[in-house]
C-alpha atoms as a PDB file:
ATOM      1  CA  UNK A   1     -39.154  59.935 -22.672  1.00  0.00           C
ATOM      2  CA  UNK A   2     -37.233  57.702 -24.958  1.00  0.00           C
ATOM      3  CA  UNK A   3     -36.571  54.590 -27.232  1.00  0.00           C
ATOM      4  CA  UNK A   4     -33.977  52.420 -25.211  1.00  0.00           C
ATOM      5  CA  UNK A   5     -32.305  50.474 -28.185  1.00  0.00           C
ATOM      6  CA  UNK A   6     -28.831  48.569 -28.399  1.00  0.00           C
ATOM      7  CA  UNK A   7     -27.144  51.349 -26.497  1.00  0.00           C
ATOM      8  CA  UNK A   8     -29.369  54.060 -27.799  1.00  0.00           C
ATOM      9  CA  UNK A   9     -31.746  56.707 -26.314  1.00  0.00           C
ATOM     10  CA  UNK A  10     -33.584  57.634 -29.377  1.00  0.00           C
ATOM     11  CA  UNK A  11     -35.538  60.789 -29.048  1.00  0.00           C
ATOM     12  CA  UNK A  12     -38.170  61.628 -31.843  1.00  0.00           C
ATOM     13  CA  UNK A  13     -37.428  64.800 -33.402  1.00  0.00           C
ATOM     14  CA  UNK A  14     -38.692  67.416 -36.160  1.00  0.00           C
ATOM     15  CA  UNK A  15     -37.498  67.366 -39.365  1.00  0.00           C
ATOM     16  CA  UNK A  16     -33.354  68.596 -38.752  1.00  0.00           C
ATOM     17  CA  UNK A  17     -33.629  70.888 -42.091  1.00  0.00           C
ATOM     18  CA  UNK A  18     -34.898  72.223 -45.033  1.00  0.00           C
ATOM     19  CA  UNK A  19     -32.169  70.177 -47.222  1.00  0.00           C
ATOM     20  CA  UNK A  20     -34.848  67.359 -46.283  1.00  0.00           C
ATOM     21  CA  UNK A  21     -37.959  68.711 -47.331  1.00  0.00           C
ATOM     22  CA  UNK A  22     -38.096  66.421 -50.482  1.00  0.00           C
ATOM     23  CA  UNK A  23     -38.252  63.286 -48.391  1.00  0.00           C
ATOM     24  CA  UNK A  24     -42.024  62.521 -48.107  1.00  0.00           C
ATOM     25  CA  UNK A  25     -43.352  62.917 -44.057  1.00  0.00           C
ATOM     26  CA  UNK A  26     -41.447  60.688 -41.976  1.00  0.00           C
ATOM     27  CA  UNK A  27     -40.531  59.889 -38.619  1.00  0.00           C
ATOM     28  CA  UNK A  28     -37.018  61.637 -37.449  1.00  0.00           C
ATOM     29  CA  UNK A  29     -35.047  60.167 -34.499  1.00  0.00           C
ATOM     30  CA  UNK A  30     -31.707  61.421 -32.579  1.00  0.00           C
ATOM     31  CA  UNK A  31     -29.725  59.004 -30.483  1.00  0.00           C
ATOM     32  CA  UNK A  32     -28.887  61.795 -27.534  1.00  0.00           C
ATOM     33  CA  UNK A  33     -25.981  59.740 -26.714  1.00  0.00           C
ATOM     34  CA  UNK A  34     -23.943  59.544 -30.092  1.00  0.00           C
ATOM     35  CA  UNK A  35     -26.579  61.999 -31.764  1.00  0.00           C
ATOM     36  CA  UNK A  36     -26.741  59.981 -34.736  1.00  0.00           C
ATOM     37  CA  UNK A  37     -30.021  61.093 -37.025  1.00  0.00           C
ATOM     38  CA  UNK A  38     -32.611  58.033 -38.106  1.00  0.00           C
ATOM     39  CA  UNK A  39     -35.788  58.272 -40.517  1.00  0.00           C
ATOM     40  CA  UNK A  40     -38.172  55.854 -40.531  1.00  0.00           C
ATOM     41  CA  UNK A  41     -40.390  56.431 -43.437  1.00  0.00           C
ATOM     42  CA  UNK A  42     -41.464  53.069 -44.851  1.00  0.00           C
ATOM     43  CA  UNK A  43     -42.666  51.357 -41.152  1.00  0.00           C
ATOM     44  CA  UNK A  44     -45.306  52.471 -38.465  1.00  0.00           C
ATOM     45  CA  UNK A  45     -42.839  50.065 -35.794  1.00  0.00           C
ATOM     46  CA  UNK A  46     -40.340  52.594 -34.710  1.00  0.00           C
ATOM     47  CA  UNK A  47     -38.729  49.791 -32.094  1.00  0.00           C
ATOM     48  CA  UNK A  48     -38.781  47.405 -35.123  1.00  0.00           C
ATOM     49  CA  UNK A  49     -36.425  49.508 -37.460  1.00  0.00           C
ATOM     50  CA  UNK A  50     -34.555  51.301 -34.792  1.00  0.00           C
ATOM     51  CA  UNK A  51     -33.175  47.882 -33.813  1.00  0.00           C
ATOM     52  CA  UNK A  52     -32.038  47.411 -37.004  1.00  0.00           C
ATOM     53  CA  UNK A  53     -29.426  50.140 -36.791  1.00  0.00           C
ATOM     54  CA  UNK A  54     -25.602  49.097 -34.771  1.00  0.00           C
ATOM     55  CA  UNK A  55     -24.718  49.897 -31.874  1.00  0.00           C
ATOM     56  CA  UNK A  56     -24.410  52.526 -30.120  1.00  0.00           C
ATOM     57  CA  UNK A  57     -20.969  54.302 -30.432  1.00  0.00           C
ATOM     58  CA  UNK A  58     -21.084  55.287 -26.794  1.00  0.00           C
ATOM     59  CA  UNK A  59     -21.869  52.130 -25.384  1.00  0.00           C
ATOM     60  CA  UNK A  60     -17.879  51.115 -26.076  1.00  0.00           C
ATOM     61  CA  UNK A  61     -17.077  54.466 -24.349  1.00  0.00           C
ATOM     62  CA  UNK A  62     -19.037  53.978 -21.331  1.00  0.00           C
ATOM     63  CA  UNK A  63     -16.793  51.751 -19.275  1.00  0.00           C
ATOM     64  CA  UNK A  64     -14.213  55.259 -19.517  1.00  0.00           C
ATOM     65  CA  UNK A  65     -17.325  57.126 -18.153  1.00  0.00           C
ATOM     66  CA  UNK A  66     -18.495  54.942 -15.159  1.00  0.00           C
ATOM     67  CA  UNK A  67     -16.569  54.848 -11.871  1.00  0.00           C
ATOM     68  CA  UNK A  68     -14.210  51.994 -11.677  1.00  0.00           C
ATOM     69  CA  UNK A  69     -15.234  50.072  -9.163  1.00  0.00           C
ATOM     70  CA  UNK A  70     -12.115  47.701  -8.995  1.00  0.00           C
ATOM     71  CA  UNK A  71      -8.440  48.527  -9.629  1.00  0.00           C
ATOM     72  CA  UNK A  72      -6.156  46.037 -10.938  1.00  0.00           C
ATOM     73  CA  UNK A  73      -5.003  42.852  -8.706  1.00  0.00           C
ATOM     74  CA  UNK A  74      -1.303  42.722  -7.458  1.00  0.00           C
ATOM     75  CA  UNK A  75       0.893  40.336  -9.597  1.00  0.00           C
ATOM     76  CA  UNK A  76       1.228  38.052  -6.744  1.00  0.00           C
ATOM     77  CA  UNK A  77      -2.734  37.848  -6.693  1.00  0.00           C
ATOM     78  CA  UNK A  78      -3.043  37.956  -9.965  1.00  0.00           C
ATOM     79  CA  UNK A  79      -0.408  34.291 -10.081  1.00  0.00           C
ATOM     80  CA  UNK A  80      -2.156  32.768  -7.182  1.00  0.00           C
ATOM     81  CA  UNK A  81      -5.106  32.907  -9.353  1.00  0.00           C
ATOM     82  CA  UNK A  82      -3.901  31.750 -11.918  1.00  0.00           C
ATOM     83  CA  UNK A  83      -2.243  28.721 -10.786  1.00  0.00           C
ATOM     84  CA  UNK A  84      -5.955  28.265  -9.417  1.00  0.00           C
ATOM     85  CA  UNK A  85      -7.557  28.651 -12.449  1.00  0.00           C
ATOM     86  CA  UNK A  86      -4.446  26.426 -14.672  1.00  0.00           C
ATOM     87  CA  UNK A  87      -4.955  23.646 -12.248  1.00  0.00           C
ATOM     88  CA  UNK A  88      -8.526  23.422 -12.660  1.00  0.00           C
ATOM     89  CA  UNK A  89      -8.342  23.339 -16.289  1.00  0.00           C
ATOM     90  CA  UNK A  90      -5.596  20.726 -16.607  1.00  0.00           C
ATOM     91  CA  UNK A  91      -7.731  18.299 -14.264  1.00  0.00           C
ATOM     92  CA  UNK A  92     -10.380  18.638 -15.914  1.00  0.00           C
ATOM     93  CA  UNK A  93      -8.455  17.932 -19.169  1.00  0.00           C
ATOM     94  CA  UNK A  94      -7.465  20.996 -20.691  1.00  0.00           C
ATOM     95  CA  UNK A  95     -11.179  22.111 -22.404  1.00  0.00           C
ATOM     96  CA  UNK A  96     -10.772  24.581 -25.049  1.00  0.00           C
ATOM     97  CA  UNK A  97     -14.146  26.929 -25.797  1.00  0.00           C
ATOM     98  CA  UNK A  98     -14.935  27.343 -29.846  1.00  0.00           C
ATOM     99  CA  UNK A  99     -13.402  30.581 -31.732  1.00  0.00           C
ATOM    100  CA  UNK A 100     -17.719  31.437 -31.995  1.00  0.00           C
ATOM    101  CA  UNK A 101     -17.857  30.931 -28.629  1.00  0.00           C
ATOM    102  CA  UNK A 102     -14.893  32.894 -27.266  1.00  0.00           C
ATOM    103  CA  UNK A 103     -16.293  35.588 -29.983  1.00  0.00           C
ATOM    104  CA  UNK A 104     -19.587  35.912 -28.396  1.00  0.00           C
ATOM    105  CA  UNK A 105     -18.462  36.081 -24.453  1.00  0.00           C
ATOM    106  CA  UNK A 106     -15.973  39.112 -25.537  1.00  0.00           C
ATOM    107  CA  UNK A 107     -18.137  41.314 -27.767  1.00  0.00           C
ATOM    108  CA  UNK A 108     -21.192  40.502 -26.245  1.00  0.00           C
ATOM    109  CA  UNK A 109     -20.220  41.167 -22.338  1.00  0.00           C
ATOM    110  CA  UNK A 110     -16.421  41.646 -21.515  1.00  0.00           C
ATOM    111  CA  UNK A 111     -15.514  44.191 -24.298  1.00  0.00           C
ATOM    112  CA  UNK A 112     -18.727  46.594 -22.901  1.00  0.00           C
ATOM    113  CA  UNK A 113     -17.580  45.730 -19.367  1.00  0.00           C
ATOM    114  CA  UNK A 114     -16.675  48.876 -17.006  1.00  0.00           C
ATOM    115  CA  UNK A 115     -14.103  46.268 -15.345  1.00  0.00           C
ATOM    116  CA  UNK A 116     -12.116  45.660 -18.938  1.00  0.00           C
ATOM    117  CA  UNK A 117      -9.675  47.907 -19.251  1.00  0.00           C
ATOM    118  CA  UNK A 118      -8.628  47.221 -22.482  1.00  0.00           C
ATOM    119  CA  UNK A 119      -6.264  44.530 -22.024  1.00  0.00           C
ATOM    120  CA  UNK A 120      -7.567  42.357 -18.903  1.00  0.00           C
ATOM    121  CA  UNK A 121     -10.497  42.441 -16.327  1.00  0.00           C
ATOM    122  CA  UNK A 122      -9.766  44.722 -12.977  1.00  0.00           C
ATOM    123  CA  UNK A 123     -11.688  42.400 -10.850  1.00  0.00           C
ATOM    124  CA  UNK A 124      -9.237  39.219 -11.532  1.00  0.00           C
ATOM    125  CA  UNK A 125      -6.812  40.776 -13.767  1.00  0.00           C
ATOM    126  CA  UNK A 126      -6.673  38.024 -16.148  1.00  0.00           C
ATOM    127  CA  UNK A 127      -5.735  38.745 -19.876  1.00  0.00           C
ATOM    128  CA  UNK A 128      -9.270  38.842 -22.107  1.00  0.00           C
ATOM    129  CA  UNK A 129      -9.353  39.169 -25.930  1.00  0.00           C
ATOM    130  CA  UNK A 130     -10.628  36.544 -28.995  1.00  0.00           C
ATOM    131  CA  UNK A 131      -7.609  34.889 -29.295  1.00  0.00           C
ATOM    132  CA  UNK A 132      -6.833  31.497 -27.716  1.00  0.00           C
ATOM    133  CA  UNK A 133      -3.340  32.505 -25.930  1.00  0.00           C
ATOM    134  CA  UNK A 134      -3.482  33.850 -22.855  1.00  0.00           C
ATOM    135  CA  UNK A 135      -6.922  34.567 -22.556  1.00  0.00           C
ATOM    136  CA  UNK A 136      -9.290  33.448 -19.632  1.00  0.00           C
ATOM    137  CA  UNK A 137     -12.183  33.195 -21.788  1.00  0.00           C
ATOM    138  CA  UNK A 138     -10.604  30.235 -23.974  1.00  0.00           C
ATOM    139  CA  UNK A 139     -10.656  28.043 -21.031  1.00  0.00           C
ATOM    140  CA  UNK A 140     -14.239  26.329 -20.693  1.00  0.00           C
ATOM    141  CA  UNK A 141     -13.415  25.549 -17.195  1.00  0.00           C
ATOM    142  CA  UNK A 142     -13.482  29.727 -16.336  1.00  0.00           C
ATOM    143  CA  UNK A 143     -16.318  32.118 -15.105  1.00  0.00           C
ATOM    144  CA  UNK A 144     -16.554  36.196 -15.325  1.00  0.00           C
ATOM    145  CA  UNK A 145     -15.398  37.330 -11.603  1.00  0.00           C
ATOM    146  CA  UNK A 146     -18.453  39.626 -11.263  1.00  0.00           C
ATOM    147  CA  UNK A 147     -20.849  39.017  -8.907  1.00  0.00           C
ATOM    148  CA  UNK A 148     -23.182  37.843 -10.481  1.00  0.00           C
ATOM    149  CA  UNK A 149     -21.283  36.245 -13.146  1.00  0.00           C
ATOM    150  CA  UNK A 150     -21.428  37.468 -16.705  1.00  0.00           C
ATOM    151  CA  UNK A 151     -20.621  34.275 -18.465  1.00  0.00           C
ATOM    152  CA  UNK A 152     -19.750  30.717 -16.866  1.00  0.00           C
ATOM    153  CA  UNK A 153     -18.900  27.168 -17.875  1.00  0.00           C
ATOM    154  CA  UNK A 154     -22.028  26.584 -18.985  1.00  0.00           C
ATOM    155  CA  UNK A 155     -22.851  29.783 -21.567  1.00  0.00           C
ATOM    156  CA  UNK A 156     -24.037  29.109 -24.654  1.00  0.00           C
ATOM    157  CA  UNK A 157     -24.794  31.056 -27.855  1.00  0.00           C
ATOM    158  CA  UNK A 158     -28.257  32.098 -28.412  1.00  0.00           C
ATOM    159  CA  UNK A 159     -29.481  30.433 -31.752  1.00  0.00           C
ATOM    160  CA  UNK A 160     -30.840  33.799 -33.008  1.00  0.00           C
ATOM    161  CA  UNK A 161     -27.384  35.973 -32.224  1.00  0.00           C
ATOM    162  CA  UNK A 162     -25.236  37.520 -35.023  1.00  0.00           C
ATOM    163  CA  UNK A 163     -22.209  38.754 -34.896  1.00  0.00           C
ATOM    164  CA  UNK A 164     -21.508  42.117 -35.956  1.00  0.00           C
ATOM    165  CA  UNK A 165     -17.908  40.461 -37.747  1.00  0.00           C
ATOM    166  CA  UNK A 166     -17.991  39.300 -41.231  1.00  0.00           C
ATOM    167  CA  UNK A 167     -17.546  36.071 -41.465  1.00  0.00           C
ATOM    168  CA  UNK A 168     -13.956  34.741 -43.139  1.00  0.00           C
ATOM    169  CA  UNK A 169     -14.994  33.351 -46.464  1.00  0.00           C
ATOM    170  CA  UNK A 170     -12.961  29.679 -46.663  1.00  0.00           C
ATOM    171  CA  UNK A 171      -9.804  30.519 -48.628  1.00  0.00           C
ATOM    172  CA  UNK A 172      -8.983  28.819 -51.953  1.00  0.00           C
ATOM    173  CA  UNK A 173      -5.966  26.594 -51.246  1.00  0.00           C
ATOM    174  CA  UNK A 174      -3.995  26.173 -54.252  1.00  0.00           C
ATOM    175  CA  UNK A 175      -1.468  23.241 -54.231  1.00  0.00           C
ATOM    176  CA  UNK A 176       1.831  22.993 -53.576  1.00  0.00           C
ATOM    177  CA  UNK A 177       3.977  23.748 -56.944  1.00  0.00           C
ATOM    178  CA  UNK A 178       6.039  20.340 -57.511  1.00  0.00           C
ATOM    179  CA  UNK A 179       9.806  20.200 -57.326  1.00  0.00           C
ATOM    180  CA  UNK A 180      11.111  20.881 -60.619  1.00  0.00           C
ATOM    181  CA  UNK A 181      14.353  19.118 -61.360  1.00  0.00           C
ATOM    182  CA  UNK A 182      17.389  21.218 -61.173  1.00  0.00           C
ATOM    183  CA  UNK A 183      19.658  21.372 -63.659  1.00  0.00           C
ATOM    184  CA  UNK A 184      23.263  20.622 -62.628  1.00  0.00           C
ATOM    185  CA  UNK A 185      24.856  23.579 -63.833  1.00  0.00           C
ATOM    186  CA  UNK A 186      28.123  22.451 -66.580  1.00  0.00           C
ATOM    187  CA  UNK A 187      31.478  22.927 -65.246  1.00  0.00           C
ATOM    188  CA  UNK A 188      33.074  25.312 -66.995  1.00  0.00           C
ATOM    189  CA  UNK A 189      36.640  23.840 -67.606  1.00  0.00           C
ATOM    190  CA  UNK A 190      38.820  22.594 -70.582  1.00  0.00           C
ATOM    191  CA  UNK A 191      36.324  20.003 -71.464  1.00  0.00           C
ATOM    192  CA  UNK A 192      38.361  16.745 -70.770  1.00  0.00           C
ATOM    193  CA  UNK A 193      36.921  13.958 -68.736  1.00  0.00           C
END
Protein backbone atom coordinates (compact mmCIF):
# COMPACT_ATOMS: atom_id res chain seq x y z
CA UNK A 1 0.00 0.00 0.00
CA UNK A 2 0.72 3.50 -1.05
CA UNK A 3 0.36 7.40 -1.09
CA UNK A 4 -1.35 8.20 -4.54
CA UNK A 5 -0.10 11.89 -5.04
CA UNK A 6 0.13 14.12 -8.32
CA UNK A 7 1.43 11.17 -10.28
CA UNK A 8 3.19 9.58 -7.39
CA UNK A 9 3.07 6.20 -5.54
CA UNK A 10 4.92 7.13 -2.49
CA UNK A 11 6.04 4.21 -0.47
CA UNK A 12 7.35 4.88 3.18
CA UNK A 13 10.74 3.70 3.57
CA UNK A 14 13.74 3.31 6.19
CA UNK A 15 16.22 5.65 6.46
CA UNK A 16 18.26 5.17 2.63
CA UNK A 17 21.81 5.59 4.57
CA UNK A 18 24.07 6.26 7.12
CA UNK A 19 25.17 9.72 5.32
CA UNK A 20 21.65 10.66 6.98
CA UNK A 21 22.00 9.72 10.38
CA UNK A 22 22.43 13.42 11.54
CA UNK A 23 18.96 14.35 10.40
CA UNK A 24 16.79 13.98 13.58
CA UNK A 25 13.96 10.81 13.12
CA UNK A 26 11.90 11.48 10.26
CA UNK A 27 9.59 10.08 7.92
CA UNK A 28 11.38 8.73 4.50
CA UNK A 29 9.29 8.29 1.30
CA UNK A 30 10.21 6.79 -2.35
CA UNK A 31 8.04 7.60 -5.32
CA UNK A 32 8.35 3.81 -6.95
CA UNK A 33 7.60 5.37 -10.17
CA UNK A 34 10.41 8.10 -10.61
CA UNK A 35 12.08 6.85 -7.23
CA UNK A 36 12.57 10.23 -6.09
CA UNK A 37 13.48 10.24 -2.04
CA UNK A 38 11.12 12.68 0.35
CA UNK A 39 11.58 13.43 4.25
CA UNK A 40 9.05 14.75 6.09
CA UNK A 41 10.41 15.77 9.38
CA UNK A 42 8.66 18.95 10.51
CA UNK A 43 4.70 17.58 9.82
CA UNK A 44 2.69 14.50 11.21
CA UNK A 45 0.36 15.03 7.56
CA UNK A 46 2.32 12.96 5.19
CA UNK A 47 -0.57 13.65 2.28
CA UNK A 48 -0.25 17.36 3.30
CA UNK A 49 3.56 17.79 2.43
CA UNK A 50 3.78 15.11 -0.15
CA UNK A 51 1.42 17.27 -2.23
CA UNK A 52 3.59 19.90 -1.97
CA UNK A 53 6.29 18.27 -4.06
CA UNK A 54 5.80 18.49 -8.48
CA UNK A 55 4.84 16.20 -10.39
CA UNK A 56 5.59 13.19 -11.07
CA UNK A 57 8.31 12.77 -13.80
CA UNK A 58 6.60 9.67 -15.10
CA UNK A 59 3.30 10.92 -15.39
CA UNK A 60 4.63 12.91 -18.81
CA UNK A 61 6.07 9.48 -19.83
CA UNK A 62 3.05 7.50 -19.40
CA UNK A 63 1.14 8.25 -22.56
CA UNK A 64 4.64 6.34 -24.33
CA UNK A 65 3.79 3.47 -21.87
CA UNK A 66 -0.02 2.91 -22.35
CA UNK A 67 -1.43 1.23 -25.48
CA UNK A 68 -2.52 3.67 -28.04
CA UNK A 69 -5.80 3.26 -28.42
CA UNK A 70 -6.27 5.51 -31.59
CA UNK A 71 -3.88 6.04 -34.53
CA UNK A 72 -3.80 9.18 -36.35
CA UNK A 73 -6.89 10.31 -38.72
CA UNK A 74 -6.32 10.33 -42.59
CA UNK A 75 -5.69 13.90 -43.97
CA UNK A 76 -8.89 13.80 -45.76
CA UNK A 77 -10.61 13.14 -42.24
CA UNK A 78 -8.57 15.11 -40.58
CA UNK A 79 -9.91 18.41 -43.36
CA UNK A 80 -13.45 17.31 -43.20
CA UNK A 81 -13.13 18.03 -39.62
CA UNK A 82 -11.79 20.78 -39.77
CA UNK A 83 -13.87 22.60 -42.13
CA UNK A 84 -16.50 21.32 -39.42
CA UNK A 85 -14.94 22.68 -36.66
CA UNK A 86 -13.79 26.37 -38.81
CA UNK A 87 -17.38 26.75 -39.72
CA UNK A 88 -18.66 26.48 -36.36
CA UNK A 89 -16.33 28.92 -35.02
CA UNK A 90 -16.79 31.59 -37.68
CA UNK A 91 -20.73 31.44 -37.06
CA UNK A 92 -20.49 31.74 -33.94
CA UNK A 93 -18.13 34.74 -34.39
CA UNK A 94 -14.74 33.67 -34.26
CA UNK A 95 -14.36 33.22 -30.06
CA UNK A 96 -10.88 33.19 -29.00
CA UNK A 97 -10.16 31.28 -25.36
CA UNK A 98 -7.62 33.44 -22.90
CA UNK A 99 -3.66 32.58 -23.07
CA UNK A 100 -4.62 31.26 -18.97
CA UNK A 101 -7.15 29.43 -20.32
CA UNK A 102 -5.55 27.69 -23.31
CA UNK A 103 -2.58 27.18 -20.57
CA UNK A 104 -4.66 25.27 -18.24
CA UNK A 105 -6.62 22.81 -20.88
CA UNK A 106 -2.95 21.78 -22.28
CA UNK A 107 -0.91 21.17 -19.12
CA UNK A 108 -3.61 20.18 -17.11
CA UNK A 109 -5.28 17.35 -19.54
CA UNK A 110 -4.00 17.22 -23.24
CA UNK A 111 -0.18 17.33 -22.56
CA UNK A 112 -0.73 14.02 -19.96
CA UNK A 113 -3.11 12.59 -22.58
CA UNK A 114 -2.17 8.93 -23.99
CA UNK A 115 -3.95 10.28 -27.33
CA UNK A 116 -1.29 13.45 -27.68
CA UNK A 117 1.36 12.48 -29.46
CA UNK A 118 3.37 15.28 -29.13
CA UNK A 119 2.21 17.44 -31.79
CA UNK A 120 -1.73 16.76 -32.20
CA UNK A 121 -4.46 14.45 -30.64
CA UNK A 122 -4.79 10.75 -32.41
CA UNK A 123 -8.44 10.70 -31.87
CA UNK A 124 -9.16 13.97 -34.19
CA UNK A 125 -5.75 14.75 -35.24
CA UNK A 126 -6.01 18.34 -34.71
CA UNK A 127 -2.79 20.41 -33.90
CA UNK A 128 -2.69 21.08 -29.77
CA UNK A 129 -0.07 23.30 -28.05
CA UNK A 130 -0.36 26.96 -25.96
CA UNK A 131 -0.09 28.97 -28.75
CA UNK A 132 -3.04 30.60 -30.54
CA UNK A 133 -2.15 29.40 -34.31
CA UNK A 134 -3.27 26.39 -35.30
CA UNK A 135 -4.33 24.99 -32.24
CA UNK A 136 -7.86 23.45 -31.48
CA UNK A 137 -7.78 24.46 -28.01
CA UNK A 138 -7.74 28.37 -28.88
CA UNK A 139 -11.09 28.07 -30.35
CA UNK A 140 -13.85 28.40 -27.49
CA UNK A 141 -16.27 26.87 -29.80
CA UNK A 142 -14.07 23.23 -29.57
CA UNK A 143 -14.37 20.11 -27.23
CA UNK A 144 -11.61 17.20 -26.41
CA UNK A 145 -12.78 14.19 -28.87
CA UNK A 146 -12.66 11.67 -25.97
CA UNK A 147 -15.51 10.12 -24.88
CA UNK A 148 -16.20 11.55 -22.27
CA UNK A 149 -14.82 14.82 -23.07
CA UNK A 150 -11.80 16.19 -21.29
CA UNK A 151 -12.48 19.84 -21.68
CA UNK A 152 -15.52 21.60 -23.59
CA UNK A 153 -16.91 25.04 -24.38
CA UNK A 154 -17.81 25.57 -21.17
CA UNK A 155 -14.36 24.72 -18.94
CA UNK A 156 -13.31 26.98 -16.67
CA UNK A 157 -10.27 27.46 -14.40
CA UNK A 158 -10.58 26.37 -10.92
CA UNK A 159 -10.04 29.52 -8.63
CA UNK A 160 -7.53 27.58 -6.45
CA UNK A 161 -5.24 26.16 -9.61
CA UNK A 162 -1.59 27.25 -10.17
CA UNK A 163 0.34 26.86 -12.79
CA UNK A 164 3.52 25.21 -12.55
CA UNK A 165 4.97 28.30 -15.24
CA UNK A 166 6.38 31.39 -13.86
CA UNK A 167 4.56 34.01 -14.57
CA UNK A 168 6.15 36.78 -17.26
CA UNK A 169 6.94 39.75 -15.11
CA UNK A 170 5.42 42.98 -17.32
CA UNK A 171 8.46 44.26 -19.23
CA UNK A 172 9.77 47.83 -18.78
CA UNK A 173 9.02 49.61 -22.07
CA UNK A 174 11.43 52.25 -22.64
CA UNK A 175 10.45 54.90 -25.29
CA UNK A 176 11.16 55.31 -28.56
CA UNK A 177 14.65 57.36 -28.98
CA UNK A 178 13.55 60.64 -31.03
CA UNK A 179 14.81 61.37 -34.51
CA UNK A 180 17.87 63.26 -34.22
CA UNK A 181 18.44 65.68 -37.04
CA UNK A 182 20.91 64.61 -39.58
CA UNK A 183 23.48 66.55 -40.56
CA UNK A 184 23.73 67.15 -44.33
CA UNK A 185 27.09 66.07 -44.88
CA UNK A 186 29.37 69.32 -46.81
CA UNK A 187 30.14 68.77 -50.32
CA UNK A 188 33.47 68.46 -50.72
CA UNK A 189 34.27 70.65 -53.86
CA UNK A 190 36.19 73.92 -54.73
CA UNK A 191 34.06 75.91 -52.44
CA UNK A 192 32.25 78.26 -54.98
CA UNK A 193 28.54 78.71 -54.89
Amino acid sequence: MGLYIKGHHFIEIDQPSSEFNHIPKCKWFKCTECKVLAKNCSTDNSEEFLSQLPKCRTVTQQRERLPKTSKLPSIPQRARRYIKERRTWVQKGKPMRSQELIDYIYHEHCKDCYEYNGTSCNICGCMINTGTNLNKIAWATTNCPAEPPKWDQETKIPPDYQSDKPKKEAQKVSPEPQNKKKRKKKKKGCGCN
